[in-house]
C-alpha atoms as a PDB file:
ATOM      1  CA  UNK A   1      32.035 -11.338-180.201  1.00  0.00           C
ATOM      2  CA  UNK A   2      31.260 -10.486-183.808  1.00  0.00           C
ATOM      3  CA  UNK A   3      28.246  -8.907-185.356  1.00  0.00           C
ATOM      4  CA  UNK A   4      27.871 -10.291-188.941  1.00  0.00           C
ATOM      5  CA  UNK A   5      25.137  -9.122-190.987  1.00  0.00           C
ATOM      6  CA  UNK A   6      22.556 -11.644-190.205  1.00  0.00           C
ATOM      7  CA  UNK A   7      24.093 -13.671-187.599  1.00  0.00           C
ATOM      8  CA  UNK A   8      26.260 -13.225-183.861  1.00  0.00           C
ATOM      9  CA  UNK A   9      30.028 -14.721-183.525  1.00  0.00           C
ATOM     10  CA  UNK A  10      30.765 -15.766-179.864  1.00  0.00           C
ATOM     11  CA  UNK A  11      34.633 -16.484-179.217  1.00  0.00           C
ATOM     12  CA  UNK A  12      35.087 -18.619-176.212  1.00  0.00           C
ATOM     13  CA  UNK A  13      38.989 -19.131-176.223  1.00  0.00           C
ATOM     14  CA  UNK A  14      39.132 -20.636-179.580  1.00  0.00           C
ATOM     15  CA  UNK A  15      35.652 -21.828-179.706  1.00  0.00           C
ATOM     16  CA  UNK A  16      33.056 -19.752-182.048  1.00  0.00           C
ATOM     17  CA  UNK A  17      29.762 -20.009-181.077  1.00  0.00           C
ATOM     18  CA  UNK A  18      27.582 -19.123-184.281  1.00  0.00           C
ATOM     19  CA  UNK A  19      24.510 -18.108-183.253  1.00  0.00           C
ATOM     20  CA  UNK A  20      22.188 -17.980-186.923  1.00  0.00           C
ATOM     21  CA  UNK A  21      19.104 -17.421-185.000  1.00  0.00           C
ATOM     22  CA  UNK A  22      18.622 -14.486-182.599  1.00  0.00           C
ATOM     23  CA  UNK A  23      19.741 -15.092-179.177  1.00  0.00           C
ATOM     24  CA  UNK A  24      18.294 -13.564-176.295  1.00  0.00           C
ATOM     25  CA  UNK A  25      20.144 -12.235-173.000  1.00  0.00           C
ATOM     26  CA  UNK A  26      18.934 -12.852-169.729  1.00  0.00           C
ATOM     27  CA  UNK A  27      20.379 -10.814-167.534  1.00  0.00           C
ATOM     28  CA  UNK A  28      18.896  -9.174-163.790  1.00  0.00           C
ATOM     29  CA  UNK A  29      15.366 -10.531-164.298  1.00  0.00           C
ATOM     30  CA  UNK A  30      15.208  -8.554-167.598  1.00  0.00           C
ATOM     31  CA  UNK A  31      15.457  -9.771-171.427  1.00  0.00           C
ATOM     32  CA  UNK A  32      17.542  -8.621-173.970  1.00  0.00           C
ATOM     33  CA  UNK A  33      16.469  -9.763-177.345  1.00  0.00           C
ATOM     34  CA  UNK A  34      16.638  -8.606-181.078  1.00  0.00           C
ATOM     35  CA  UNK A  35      15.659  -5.265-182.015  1.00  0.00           C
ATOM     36  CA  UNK A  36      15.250  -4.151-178.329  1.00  0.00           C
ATOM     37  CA  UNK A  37      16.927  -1.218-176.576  1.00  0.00           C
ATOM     38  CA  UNK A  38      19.861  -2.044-175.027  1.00  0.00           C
ATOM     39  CA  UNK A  39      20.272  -5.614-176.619  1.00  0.00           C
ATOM     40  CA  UNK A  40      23.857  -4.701-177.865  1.00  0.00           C
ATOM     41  CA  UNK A  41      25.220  -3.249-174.857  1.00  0.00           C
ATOM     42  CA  UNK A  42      24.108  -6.408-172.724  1.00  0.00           C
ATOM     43  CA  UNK A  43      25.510  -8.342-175.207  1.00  0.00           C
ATOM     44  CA  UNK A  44      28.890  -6.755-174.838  1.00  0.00           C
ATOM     45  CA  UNK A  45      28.863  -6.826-171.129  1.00  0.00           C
ATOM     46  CA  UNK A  46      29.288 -10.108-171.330  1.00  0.00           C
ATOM     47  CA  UNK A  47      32.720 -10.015-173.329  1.00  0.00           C
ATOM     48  CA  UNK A  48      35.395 -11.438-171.133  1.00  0.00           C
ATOM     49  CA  UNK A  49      32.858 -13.107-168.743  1.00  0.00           C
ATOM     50  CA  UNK A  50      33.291 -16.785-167.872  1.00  0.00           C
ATOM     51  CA  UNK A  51      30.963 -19.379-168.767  1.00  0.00           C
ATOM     52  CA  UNK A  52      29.654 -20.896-165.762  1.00  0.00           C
ATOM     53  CA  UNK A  53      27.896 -24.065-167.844  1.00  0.00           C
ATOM     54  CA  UNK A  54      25.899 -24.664-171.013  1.00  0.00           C
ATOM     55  CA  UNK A  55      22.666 -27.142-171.580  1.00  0.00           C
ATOM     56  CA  UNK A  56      20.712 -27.491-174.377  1.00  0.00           C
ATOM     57  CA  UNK A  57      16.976 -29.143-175.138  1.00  0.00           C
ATOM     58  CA  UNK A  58      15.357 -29.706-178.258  1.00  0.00           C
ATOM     59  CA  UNK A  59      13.790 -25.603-178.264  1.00  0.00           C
ATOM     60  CA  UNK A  60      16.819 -24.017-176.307  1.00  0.00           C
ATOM     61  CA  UNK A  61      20.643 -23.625-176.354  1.00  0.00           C
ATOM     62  CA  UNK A  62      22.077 -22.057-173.250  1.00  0.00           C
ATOM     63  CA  UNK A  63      25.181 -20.671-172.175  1.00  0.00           C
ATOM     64  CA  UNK A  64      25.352 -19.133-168.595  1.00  0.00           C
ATOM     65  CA  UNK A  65      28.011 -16.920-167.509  1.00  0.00           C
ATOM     66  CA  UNK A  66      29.824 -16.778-163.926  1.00  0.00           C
ATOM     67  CA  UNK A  67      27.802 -13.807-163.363  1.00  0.00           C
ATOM     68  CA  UNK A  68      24.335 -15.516-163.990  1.00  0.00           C
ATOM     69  CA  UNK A  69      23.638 -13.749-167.143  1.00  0.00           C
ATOM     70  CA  UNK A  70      22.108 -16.560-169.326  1.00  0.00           C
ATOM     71  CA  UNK A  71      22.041 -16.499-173.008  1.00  0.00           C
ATOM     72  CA  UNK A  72      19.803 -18.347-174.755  1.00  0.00           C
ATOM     73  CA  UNK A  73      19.547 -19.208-179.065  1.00  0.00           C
ATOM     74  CA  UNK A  74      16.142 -20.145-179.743  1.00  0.00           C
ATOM     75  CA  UNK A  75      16.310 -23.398-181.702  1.00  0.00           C
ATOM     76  CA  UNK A  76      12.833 -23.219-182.808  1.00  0.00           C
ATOM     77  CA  UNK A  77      12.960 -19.606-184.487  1.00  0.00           C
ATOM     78  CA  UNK A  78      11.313 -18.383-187.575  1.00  0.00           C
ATOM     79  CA  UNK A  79      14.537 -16.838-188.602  1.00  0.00           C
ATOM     80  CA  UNK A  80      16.831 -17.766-190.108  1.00  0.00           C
ATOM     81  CA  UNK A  81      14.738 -19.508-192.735  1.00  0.00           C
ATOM     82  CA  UNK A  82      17.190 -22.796-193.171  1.00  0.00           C
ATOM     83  CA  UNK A  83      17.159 -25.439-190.748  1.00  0.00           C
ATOM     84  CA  UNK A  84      20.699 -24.491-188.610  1.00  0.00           C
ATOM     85  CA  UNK A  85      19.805 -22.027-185.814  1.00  0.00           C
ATOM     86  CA  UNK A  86      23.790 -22.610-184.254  1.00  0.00           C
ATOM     87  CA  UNK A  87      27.440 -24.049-184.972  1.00  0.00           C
ATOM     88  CA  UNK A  88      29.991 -24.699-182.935  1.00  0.00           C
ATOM     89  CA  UNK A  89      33.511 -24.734-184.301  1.00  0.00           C
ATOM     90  CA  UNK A  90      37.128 -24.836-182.894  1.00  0.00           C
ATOM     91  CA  UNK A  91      39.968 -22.835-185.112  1.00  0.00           C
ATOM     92  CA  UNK A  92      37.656 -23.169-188.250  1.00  0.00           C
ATOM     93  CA  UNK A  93      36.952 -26.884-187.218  1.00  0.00           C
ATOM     94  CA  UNK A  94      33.381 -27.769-187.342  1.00  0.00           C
ATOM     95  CA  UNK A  95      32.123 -29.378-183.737  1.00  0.00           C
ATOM     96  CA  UNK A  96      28.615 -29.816-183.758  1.00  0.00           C
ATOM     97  CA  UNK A  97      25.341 -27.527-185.469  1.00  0.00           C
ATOM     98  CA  UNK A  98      22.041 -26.899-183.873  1.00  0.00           C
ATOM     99  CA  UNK A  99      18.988 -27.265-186.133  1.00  0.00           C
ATOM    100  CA  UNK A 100      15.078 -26.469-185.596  1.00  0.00           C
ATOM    101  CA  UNK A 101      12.923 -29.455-184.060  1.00  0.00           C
ATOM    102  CA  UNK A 102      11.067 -30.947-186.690  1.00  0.00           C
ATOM    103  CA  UNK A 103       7.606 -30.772-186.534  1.00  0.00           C
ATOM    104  CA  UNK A 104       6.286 -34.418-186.748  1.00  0.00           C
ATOM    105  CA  UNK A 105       3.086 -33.143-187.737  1.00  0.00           C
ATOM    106  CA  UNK A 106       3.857 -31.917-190.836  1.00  0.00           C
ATOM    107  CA  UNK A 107       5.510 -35.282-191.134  1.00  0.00           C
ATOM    108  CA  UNK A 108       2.500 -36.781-191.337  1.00  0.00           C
END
């Protein structure tokens, strides 16, 4: 895991989760998110975990650990202000990106 200045690095044996928008830990029926006491420390306890399984919807990217911790990169954020809120890459390979839903009102 890697704390750059305006975004989180996951490392999954060779796979970097990016998360640009600020992920929230679920963890013991309690949330971890941005800004909150704590939210670093439950982040870290989850170095070295295994990831049980991953799913994703058009507002929410999970990742779920072995343990049942959960975390969770809102895809509809206000921050970051672009429209990427995730990347996935392999070895500096780009694998897929996560963007906010578009809002088909404004469409309109």
């Amino acid at each position: 895991m890697s704390f750059v200045l305006d975004y989180i690095e996951f490392n999954f044996d060779g796979l970097v989760l990016a998360a640009l928008a600020g992920p929230v830990l679920f963890r013991d029926d309690r949330a971890f998110g941005p800004g909150a006491a704590g939210y670093r420390d439950a982040l870290c306890g989850q170095i070295g975990k295994v990831v049980q399984s991953t799913s994703e919807s058009t507002r929410i990217l999970s990742v779920t650990f072995e343990d049942g911790t959960r975390l969770a990169v809102p895809l509809d954020a206000a921050e970051p202000p672009g429209p990427e809120m995730a990347m996935l890459s392999a070895r500096g390979s780009f694998i897929a990106s996560w963007s906010k839903p578009q809002d088909t009102d404004k469409m309109k």
